[in-house]
C-alpha atoms as a PDB file:
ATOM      1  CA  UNK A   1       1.703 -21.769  -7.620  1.00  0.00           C
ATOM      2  CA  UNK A   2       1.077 -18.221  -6.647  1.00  0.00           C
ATOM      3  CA  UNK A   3       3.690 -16.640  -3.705  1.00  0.00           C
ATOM      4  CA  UNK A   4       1.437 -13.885  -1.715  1.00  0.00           C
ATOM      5  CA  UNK A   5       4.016 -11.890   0.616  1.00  0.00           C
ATOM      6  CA  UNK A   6       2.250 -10.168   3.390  1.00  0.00           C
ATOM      7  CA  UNK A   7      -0.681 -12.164   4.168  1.00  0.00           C
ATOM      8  CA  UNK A   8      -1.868 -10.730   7.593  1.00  0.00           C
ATOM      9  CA  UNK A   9      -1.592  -7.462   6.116  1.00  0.00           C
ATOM     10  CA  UNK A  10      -5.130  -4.697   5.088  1.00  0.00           C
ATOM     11  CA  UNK A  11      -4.287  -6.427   1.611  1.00  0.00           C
ATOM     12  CA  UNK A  12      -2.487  -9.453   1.383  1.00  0.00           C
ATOM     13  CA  UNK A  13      -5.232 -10.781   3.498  1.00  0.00           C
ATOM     14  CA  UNK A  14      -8.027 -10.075   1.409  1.00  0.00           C
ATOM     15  CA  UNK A  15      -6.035 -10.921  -1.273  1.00  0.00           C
ATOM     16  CA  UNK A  16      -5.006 -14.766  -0.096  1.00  0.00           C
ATOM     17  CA  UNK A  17      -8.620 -15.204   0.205  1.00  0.00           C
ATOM     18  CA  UNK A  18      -9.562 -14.221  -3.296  1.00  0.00           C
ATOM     19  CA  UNK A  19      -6.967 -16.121  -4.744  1.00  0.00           C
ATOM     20  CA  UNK A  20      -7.565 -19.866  -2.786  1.00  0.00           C
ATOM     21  CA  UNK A  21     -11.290 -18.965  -3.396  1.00  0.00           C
ATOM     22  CA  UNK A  22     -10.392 -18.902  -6.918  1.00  0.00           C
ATOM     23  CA  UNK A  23      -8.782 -22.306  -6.362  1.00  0.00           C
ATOM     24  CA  UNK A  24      -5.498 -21.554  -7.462  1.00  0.00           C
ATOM     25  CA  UNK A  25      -2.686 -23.115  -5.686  1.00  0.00           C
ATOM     26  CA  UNK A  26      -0.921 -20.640  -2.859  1.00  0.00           C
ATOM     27  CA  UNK A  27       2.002 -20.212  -0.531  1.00  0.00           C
ATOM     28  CA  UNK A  28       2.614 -17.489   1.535  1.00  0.00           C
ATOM     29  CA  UNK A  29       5.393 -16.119   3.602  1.00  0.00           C
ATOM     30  CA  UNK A  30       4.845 -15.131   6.947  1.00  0.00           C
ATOM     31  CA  UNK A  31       6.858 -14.193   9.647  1.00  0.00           C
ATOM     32  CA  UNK A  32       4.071 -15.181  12.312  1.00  0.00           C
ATOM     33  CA  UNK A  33       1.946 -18.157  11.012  1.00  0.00           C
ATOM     34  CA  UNK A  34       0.146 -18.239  13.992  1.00  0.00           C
ATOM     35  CA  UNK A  35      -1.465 -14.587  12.935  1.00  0.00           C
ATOM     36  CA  UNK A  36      -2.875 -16.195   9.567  1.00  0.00           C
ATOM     37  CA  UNK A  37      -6.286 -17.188   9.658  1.00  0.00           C
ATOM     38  CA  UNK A  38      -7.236 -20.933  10.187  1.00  0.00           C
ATOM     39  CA  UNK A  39      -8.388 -21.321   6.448  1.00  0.00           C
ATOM     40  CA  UNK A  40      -5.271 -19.964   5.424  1.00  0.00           C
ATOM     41  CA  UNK A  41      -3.127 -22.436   7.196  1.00  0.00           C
ATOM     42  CA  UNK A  42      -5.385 -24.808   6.540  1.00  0.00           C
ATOM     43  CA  UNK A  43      -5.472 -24.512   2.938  1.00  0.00           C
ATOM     44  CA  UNK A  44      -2.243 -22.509   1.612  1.00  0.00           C
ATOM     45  CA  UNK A  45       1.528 -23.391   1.918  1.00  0.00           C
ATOM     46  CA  UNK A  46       3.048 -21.330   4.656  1.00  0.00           C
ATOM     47  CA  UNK A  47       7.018 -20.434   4.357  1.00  0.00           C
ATOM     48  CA  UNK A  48       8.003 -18.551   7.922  1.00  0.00           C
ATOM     49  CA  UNK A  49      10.398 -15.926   7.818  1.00  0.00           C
ATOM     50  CA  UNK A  50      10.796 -12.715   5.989  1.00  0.00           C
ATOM     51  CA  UNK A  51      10.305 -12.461   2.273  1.00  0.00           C
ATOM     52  CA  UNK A  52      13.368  -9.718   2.693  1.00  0.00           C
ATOM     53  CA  UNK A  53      15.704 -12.993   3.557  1.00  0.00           C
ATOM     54  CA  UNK A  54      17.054 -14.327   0.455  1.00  0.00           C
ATOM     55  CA  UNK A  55      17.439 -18.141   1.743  1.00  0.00           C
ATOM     56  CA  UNK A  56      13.584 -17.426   2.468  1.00  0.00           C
ATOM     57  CA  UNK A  57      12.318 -15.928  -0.646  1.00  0.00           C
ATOM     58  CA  UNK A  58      14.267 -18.435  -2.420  1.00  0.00           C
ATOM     59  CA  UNK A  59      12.280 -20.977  -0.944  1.00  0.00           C
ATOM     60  CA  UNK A  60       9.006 -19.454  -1.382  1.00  0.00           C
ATOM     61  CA  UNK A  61       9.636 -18.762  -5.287  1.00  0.00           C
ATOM     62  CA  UNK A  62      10.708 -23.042  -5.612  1.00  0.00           C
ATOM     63  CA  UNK A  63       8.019 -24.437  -8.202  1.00  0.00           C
ATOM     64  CA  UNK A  64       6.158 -21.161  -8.161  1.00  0.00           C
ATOM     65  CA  UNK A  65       5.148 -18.916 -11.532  1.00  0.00           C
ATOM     66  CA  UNK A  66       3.404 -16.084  -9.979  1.00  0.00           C
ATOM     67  CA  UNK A  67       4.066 -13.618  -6.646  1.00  0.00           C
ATOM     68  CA  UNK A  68       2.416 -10.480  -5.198  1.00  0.00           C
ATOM     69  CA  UNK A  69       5.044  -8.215  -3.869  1.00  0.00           C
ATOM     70  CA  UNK A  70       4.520  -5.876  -1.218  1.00  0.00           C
ATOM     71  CA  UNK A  71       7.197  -4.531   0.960  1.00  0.00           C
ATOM     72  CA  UNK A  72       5.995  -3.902   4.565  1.00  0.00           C
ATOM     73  CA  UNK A  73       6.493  -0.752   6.450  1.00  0.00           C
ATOM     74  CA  UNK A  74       9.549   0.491   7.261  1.00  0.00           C
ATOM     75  CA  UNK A  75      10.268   0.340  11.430  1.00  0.00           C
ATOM     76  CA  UNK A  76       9.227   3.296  13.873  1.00  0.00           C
ATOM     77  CA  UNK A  77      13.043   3.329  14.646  1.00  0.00           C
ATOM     78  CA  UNK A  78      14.825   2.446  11.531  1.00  0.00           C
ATOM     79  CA  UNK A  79      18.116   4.623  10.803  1.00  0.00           C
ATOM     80  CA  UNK A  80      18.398   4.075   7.619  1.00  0.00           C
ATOM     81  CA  UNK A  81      16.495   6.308   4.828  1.00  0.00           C
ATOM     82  CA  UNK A  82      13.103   4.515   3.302  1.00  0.00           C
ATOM     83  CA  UNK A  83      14.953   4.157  -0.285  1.00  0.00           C
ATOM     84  CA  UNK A  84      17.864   2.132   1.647  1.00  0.00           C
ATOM     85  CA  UNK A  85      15.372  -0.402   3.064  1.00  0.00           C
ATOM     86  CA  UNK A  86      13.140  -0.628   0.007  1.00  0.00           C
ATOM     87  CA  UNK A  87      15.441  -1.615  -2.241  1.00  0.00           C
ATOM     88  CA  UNK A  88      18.171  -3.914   0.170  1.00  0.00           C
ATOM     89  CA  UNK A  89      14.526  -5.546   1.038  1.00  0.00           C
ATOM     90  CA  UNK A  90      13.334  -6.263  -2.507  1.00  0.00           C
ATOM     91  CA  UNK A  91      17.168  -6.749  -4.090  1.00  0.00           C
ATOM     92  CA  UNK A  92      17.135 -10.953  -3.613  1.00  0.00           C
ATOM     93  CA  UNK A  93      13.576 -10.865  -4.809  1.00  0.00           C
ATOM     94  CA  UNK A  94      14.068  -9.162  -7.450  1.00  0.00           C
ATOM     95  CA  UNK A  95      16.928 -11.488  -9.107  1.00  0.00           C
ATOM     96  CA  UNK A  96      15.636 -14.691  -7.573  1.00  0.00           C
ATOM     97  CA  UNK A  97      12.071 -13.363  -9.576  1.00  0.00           C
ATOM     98  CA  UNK A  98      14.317 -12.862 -12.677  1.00  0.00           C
ATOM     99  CA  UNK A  99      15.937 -16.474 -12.654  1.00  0.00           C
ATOM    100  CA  UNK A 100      12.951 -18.156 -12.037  1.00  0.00           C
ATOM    101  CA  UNK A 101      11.174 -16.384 -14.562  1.00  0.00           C
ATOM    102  CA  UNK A 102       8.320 -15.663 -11.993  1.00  0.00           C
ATOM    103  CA  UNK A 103       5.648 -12.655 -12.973  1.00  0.00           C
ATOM    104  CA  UNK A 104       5.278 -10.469  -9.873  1.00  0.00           C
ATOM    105  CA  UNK A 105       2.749  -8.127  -9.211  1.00  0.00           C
ATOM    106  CA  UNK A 106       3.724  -5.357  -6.642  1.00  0.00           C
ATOM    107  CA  UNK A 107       2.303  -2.437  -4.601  1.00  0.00           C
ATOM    108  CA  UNK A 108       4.185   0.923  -5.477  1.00  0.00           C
ATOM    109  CA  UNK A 109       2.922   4.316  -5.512  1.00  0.00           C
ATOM    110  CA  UNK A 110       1.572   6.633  -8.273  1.00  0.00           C
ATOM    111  CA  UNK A 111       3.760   9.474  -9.314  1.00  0.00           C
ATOM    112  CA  UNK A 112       6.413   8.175 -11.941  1.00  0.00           C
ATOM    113  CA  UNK A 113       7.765  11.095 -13.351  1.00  0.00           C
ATOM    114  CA  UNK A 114       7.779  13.219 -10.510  1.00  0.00           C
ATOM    115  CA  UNK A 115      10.392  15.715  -9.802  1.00  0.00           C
ATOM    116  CA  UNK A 116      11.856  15.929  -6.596  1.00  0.00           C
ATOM    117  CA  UNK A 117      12.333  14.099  -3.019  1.00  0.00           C
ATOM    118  CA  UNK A 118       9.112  12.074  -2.259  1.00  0.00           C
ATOM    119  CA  UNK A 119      10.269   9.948   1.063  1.00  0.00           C
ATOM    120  CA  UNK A 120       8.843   6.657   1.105  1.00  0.00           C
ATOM    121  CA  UNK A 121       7.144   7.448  -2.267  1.00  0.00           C
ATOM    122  CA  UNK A 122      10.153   8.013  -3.895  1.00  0.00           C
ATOM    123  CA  UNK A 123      11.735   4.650  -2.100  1.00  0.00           C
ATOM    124  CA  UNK A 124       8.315   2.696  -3.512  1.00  0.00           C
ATOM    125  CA  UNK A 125       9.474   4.222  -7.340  1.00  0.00           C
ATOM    126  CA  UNK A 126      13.032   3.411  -7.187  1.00  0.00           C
ATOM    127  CA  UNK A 127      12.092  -0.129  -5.829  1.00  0.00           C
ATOM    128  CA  UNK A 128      10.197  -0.798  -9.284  1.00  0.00           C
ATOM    129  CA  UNK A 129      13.435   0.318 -11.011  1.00  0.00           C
ATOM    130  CA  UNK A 130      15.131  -2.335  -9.416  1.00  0.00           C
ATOM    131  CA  UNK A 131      12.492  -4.748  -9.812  1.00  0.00           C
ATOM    132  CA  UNK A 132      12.236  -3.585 -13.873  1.00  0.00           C
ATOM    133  CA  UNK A 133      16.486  -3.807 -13.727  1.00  0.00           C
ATOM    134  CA  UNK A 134      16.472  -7.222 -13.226  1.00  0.00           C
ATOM    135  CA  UNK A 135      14.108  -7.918 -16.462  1.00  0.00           C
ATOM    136  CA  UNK A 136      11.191  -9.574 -13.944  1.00  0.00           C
ATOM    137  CA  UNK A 137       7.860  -9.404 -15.979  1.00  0.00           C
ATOM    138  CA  UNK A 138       6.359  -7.100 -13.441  1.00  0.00           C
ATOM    139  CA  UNK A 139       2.856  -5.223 -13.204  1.00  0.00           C
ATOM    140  CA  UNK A 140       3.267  -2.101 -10.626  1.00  0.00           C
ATOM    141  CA  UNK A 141      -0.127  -1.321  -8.820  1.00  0.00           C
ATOM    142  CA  UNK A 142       0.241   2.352  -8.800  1.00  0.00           C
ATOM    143  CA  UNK A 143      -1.473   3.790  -5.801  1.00  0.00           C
ATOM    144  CA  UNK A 144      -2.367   7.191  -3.897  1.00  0.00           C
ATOM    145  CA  UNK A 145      -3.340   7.543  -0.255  1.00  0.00           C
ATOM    146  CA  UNK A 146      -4.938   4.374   1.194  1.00  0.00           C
ATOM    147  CA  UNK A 147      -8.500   5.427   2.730  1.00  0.00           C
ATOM    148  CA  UNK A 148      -7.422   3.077   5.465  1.00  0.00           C
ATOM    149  CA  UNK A 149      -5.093   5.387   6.913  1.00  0.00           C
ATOM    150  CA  UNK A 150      -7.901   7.182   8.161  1.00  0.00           C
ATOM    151  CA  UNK A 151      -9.400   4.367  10.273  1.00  0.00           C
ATOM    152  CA  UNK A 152      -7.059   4.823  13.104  1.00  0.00           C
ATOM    153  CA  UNK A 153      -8.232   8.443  13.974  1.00  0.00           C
ATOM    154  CA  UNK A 154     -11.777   6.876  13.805  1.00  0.00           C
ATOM    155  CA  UNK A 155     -12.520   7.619  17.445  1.00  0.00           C
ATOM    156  CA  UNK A 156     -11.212  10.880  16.965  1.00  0.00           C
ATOM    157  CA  UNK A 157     -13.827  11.466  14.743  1.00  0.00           C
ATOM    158  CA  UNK A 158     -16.372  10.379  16.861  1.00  0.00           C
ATOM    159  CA  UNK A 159     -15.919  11.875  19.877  1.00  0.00           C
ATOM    160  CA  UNK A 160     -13.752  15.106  18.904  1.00  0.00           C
ATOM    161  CA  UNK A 161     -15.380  16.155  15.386  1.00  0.00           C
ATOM    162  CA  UNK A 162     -12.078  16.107  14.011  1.00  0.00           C
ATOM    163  CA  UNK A 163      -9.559  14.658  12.230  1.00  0.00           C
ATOM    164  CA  UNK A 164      -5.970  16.377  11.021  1.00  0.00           C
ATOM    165  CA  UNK A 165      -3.036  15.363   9.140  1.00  0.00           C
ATOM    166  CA  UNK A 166      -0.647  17.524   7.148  1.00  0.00           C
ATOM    167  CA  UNK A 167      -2.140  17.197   4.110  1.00  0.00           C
ATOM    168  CA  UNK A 168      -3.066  20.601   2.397  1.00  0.00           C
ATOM    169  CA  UNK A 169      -6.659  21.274   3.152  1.00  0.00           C
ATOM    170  CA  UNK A 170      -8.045  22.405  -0.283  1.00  0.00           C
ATOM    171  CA  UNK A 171      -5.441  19.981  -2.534  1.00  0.00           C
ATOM    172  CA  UNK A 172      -7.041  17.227  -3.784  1.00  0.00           C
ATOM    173  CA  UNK A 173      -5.776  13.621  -2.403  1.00  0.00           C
ATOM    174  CA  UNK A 174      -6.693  10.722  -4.420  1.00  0.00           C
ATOM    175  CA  UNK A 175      -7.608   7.610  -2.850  1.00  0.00           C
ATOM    176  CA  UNK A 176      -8.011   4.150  -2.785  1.00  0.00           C
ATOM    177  CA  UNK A 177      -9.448   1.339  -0.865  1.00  0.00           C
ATOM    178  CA  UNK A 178      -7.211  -1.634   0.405  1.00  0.00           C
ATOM    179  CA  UNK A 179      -9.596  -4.069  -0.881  1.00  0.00           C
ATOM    180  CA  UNK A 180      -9.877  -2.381  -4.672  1.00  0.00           C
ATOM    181  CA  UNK A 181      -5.799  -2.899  -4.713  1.00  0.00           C
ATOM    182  CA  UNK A 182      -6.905  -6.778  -3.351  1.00  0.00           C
ATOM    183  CA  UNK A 183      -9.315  -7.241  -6.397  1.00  0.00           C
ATOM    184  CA  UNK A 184      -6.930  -5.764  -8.889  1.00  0.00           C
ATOM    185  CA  UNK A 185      -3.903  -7.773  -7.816  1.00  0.00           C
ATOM    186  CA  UNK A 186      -6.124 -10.780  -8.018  1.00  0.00           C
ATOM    187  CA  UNK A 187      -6.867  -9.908 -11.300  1.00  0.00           C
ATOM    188  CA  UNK A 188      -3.804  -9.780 -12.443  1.00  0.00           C
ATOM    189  CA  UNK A 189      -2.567 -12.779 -11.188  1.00  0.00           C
ATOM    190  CA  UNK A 190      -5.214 -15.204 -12.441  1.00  0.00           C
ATOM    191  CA  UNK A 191      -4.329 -13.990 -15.720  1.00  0.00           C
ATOM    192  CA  UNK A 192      -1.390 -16.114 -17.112  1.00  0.00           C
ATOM    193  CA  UNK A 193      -1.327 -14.405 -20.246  1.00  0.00           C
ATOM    194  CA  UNK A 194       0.367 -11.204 -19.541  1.00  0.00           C
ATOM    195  CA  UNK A 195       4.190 -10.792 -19.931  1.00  0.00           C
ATOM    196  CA  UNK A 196       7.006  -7.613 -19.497  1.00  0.00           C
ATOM    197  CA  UNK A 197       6.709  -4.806 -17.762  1.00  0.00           C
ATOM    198  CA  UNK A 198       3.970  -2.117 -17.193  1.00  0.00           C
ATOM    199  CA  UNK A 199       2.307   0.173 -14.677  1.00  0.00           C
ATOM    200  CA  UNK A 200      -1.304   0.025 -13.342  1.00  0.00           C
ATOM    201  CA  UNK A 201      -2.519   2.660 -12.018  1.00  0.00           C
ATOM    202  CA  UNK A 202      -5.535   2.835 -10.377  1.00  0.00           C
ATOM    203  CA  UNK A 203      -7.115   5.462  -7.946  1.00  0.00           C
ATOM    204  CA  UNK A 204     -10.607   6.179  -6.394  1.00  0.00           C
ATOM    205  CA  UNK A 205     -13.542   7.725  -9.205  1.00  0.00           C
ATOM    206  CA  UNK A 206     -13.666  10.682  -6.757  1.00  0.00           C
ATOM    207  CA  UNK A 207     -10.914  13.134  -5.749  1.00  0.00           C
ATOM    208  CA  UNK A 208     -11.795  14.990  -2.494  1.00  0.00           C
ATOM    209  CA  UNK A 209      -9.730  17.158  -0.500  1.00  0.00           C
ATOM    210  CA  UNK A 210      -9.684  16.531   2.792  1.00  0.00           C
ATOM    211  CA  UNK A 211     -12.154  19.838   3.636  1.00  0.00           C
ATOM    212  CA  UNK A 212     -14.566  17.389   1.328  1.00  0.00           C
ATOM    213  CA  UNK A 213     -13.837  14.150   3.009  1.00  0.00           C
ATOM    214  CA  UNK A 214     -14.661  15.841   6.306  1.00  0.00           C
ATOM    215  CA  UNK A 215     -17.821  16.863   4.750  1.00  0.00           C
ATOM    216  CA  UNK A 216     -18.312  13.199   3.877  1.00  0.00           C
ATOM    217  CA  UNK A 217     -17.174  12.209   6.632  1.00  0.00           C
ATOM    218  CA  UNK A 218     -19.502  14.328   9.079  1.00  0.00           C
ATOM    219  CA  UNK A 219     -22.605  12.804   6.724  1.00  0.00           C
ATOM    220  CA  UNK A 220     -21.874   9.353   7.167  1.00  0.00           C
ATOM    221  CA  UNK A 221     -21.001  10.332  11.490  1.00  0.00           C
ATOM    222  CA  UNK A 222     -24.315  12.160  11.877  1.00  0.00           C
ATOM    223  CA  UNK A 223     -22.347  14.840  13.302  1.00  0.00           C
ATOM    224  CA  UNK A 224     -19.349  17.668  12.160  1.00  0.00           C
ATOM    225  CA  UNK A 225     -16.236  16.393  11.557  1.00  0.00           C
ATOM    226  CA  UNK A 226     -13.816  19.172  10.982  1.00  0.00           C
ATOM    227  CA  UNK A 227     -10.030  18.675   8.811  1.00  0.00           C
ATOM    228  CA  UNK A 228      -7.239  20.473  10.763  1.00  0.00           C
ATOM    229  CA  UNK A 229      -4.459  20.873   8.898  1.00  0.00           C
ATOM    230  CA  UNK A 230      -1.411  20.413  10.948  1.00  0.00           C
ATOM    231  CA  UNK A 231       1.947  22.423  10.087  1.00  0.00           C
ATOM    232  CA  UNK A 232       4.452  20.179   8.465  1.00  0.00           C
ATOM    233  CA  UNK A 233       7.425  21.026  10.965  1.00  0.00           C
ATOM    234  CA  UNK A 234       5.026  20.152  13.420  1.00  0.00           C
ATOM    235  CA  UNK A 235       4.107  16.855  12.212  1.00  0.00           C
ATOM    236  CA  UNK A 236       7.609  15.958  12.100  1.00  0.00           C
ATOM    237  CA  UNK A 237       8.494  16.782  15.019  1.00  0.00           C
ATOM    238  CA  UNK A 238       5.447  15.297  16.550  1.00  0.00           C
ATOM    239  CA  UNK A 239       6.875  11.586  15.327  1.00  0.00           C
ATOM    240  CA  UNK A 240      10.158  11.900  16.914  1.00  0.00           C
ATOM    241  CA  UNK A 241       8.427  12.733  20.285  1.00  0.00           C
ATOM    242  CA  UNK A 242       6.298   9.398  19.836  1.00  0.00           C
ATOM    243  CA  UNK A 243       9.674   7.756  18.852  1.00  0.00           C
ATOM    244  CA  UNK A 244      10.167   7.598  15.235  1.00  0.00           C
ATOM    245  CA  UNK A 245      13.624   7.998  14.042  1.00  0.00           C
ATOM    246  CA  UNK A 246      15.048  10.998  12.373  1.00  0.00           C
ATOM    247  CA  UNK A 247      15.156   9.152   9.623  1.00  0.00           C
ATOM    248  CA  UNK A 248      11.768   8.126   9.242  1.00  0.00           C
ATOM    249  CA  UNK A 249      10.355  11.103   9.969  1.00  0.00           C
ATOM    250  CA  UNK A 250      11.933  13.056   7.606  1.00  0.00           C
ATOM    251  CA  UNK A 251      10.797  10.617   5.025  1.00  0.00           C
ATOM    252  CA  UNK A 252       6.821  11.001   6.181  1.00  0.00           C
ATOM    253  CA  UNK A 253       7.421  14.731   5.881  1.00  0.00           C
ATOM    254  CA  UNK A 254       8.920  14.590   2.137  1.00  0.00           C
ATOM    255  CA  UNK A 255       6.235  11.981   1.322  1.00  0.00           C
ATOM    256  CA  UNK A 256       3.502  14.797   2.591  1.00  0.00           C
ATOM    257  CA  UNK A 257       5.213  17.609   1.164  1.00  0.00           C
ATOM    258  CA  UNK A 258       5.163  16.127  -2.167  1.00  0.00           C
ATOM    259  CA  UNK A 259       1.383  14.565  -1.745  1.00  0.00           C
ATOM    260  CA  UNK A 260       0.722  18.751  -1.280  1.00  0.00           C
ATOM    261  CA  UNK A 261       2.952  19.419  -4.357  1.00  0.00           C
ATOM    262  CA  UNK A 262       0.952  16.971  -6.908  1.00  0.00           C
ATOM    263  CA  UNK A 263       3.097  14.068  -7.262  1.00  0.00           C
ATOM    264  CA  UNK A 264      -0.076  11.715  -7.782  1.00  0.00           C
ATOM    265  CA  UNK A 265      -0.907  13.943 -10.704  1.00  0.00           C
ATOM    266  CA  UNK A 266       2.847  13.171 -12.436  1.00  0.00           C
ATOM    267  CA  UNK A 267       1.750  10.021 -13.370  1.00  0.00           C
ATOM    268  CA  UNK A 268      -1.394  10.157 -16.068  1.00  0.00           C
ATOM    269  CA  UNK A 269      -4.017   8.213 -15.165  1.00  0.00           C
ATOM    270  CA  UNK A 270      -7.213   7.425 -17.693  1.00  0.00           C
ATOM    271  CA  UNK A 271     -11.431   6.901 -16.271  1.00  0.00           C
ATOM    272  CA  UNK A 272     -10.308   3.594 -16.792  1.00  0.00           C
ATOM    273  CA  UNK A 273      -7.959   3.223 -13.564  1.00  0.00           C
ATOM    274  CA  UNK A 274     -11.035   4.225 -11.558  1.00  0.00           C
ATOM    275  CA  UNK A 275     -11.950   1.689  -9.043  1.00  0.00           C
ATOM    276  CA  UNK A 276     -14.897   0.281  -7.637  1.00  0.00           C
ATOM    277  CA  UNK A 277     -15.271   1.537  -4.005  1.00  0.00           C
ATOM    278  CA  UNK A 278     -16.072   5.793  -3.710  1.00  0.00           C
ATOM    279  CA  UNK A 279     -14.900   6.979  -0.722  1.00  0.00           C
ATOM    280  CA  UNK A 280     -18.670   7.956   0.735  1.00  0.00           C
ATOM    281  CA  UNK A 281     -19.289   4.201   0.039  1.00  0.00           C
ATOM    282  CA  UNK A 282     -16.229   3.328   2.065  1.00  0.00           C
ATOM    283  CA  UNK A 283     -17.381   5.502   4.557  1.00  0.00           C
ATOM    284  CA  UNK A 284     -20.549   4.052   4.765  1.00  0.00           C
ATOM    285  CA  UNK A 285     -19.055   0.479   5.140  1.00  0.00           C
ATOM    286  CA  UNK A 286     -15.613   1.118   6.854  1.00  0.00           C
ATOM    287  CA  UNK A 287     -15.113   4.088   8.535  1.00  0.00           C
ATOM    288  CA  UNK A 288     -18.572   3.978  10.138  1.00  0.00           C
ATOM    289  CA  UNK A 289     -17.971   0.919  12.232  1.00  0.00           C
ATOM    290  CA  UNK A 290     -14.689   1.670  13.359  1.00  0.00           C
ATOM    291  CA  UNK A 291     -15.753   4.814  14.502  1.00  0.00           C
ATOM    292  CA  UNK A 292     -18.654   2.746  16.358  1.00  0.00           C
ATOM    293  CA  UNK A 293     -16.111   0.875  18.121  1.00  0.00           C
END
């Protein structure tokens, strides 16, 4: 039995699909069943609630051998500090993981190693030290930027000819796509043989800055696309005018600041962690749409 947390998420929903496609036995947690698809609750288990709730998580884990772990984002308005919600969040799935002797594959982020305050990236690292703590047999998908994070200034693009984020303009930003991080979590948990404790990481084969991804960009568009880079101070002050605690906000800004000071370049990485999907190809198949729409 294999737990997927997350299921109506960019990847737990590709994910679920791959894995009762494979024809593997699943269960999945969801705290709104009625967003899963119909083959979904058709054909997987379905635990409602949070997989942050221990009675919950130690529900979901009964019989099972295998779970993909993703925490979900921390709320607009939440107080506390990222790291504080990461780890009180994973904590009862961590031990529960441990006396079960379930393998668990999780979403983290690339940069182990790195120096320094990272915001939710740092929150993401010290979640796989509790996860490793509690001697689970763990894989950690080590990620960079999502290239989805882009799709929701899509129209932007389209009708403006820009795009902006506070991202250094000339830095390279590795990427990935949501459904390479689906294929590689599959991966890993069709395969029974693996045991203890190691990091994946994995990363787009090209590594644009975002002055190249607007050039990208503007060839998939048909039209410019410019980057503007936007001053951090600004961007954090921007979120707590559209709401976002103080809290929060500082933690987008360290997680930036640290994106423009390397910190997916503290963790080595071989050609073998690139992925399948370019980002001109997710362009082509991705961004172009949404920007249609």
């Amino acid at each position: 039995m294999i737990v997927i947390t997350t299921p109506t998420g960019d990847i737990g929903r590709q994910l679920v699909n791959r894995i009762l496609d494979a024809g593997e036995a699943v269960r999945v947690i969801a705290r709104d069943p009625s967003r899963l698809s119909t083959h979904v609750r058709v054909h997987a288990e379905v635990v409602q609630g949070s997989h942050g709730d221990a009675d919950t998580i130690t529900k979901a884990l009964e019989g099972a051998d295998r779970m993909f772990w993703l925490v979900p984002p921390v709320g607009f308005r939440d107080s506390d500090r990222a790291k504080h919600y990461y780890l009180e969040f994973t904590r009862s799935a961590g031990q529960e993981a441990a006396r079960r002797g379930v393998r668990v594959v999780g979403v983290t982020s690339l940069g182990h190693g790195y120096q320094g305050e990272a915001g939710l990236l740092s929150a993401a690292l010290a979640m796989d030290e509790l996860i490793e703590g509690a001697d689970v047999n763990y894989r950690a998908l080590a990620l960079p930027f999502f290239m989805e994070n882009l799709l929701r200034q899509a129209p932007a693009m389209a009708e403006q000819g820009t795009f902006s984020m506070a991202n250094a303009a000339d830095r390279p930003l590795p990427t990935i796509a949501t459904r390479d991080v689906a294929a590689a979590a599959a991966e890993l948990l069709l395969d029974t043989s693996w045991s203890g404790q190691a990091r994946v990481p994995l990363a787009s084969p090209d590594n644009l800055t975002p002055d190249a991804m607007a050039e990208v960009i503007s060839d998939t568009l048909g039209r410019t696309v410019h980057y503007r880079q936007v001053p951090l101070a600004d961007f954090q002050a921007a979120m707590v005018r559209r709401g976002a605690s103080p809290a929060l906000a500082q933690d987008m800004a360290d997680m930036v600041e640290a994106q423009n000071n390397g910190i997916y370049d503290a963790e080595p990485r071989d050609p073998g962690c690139a992925t399948a999907t370019g980002f001109r190809q997710w362009c082509q198949d991705t961004l172009k749409l949404a920007a249609r729409s």
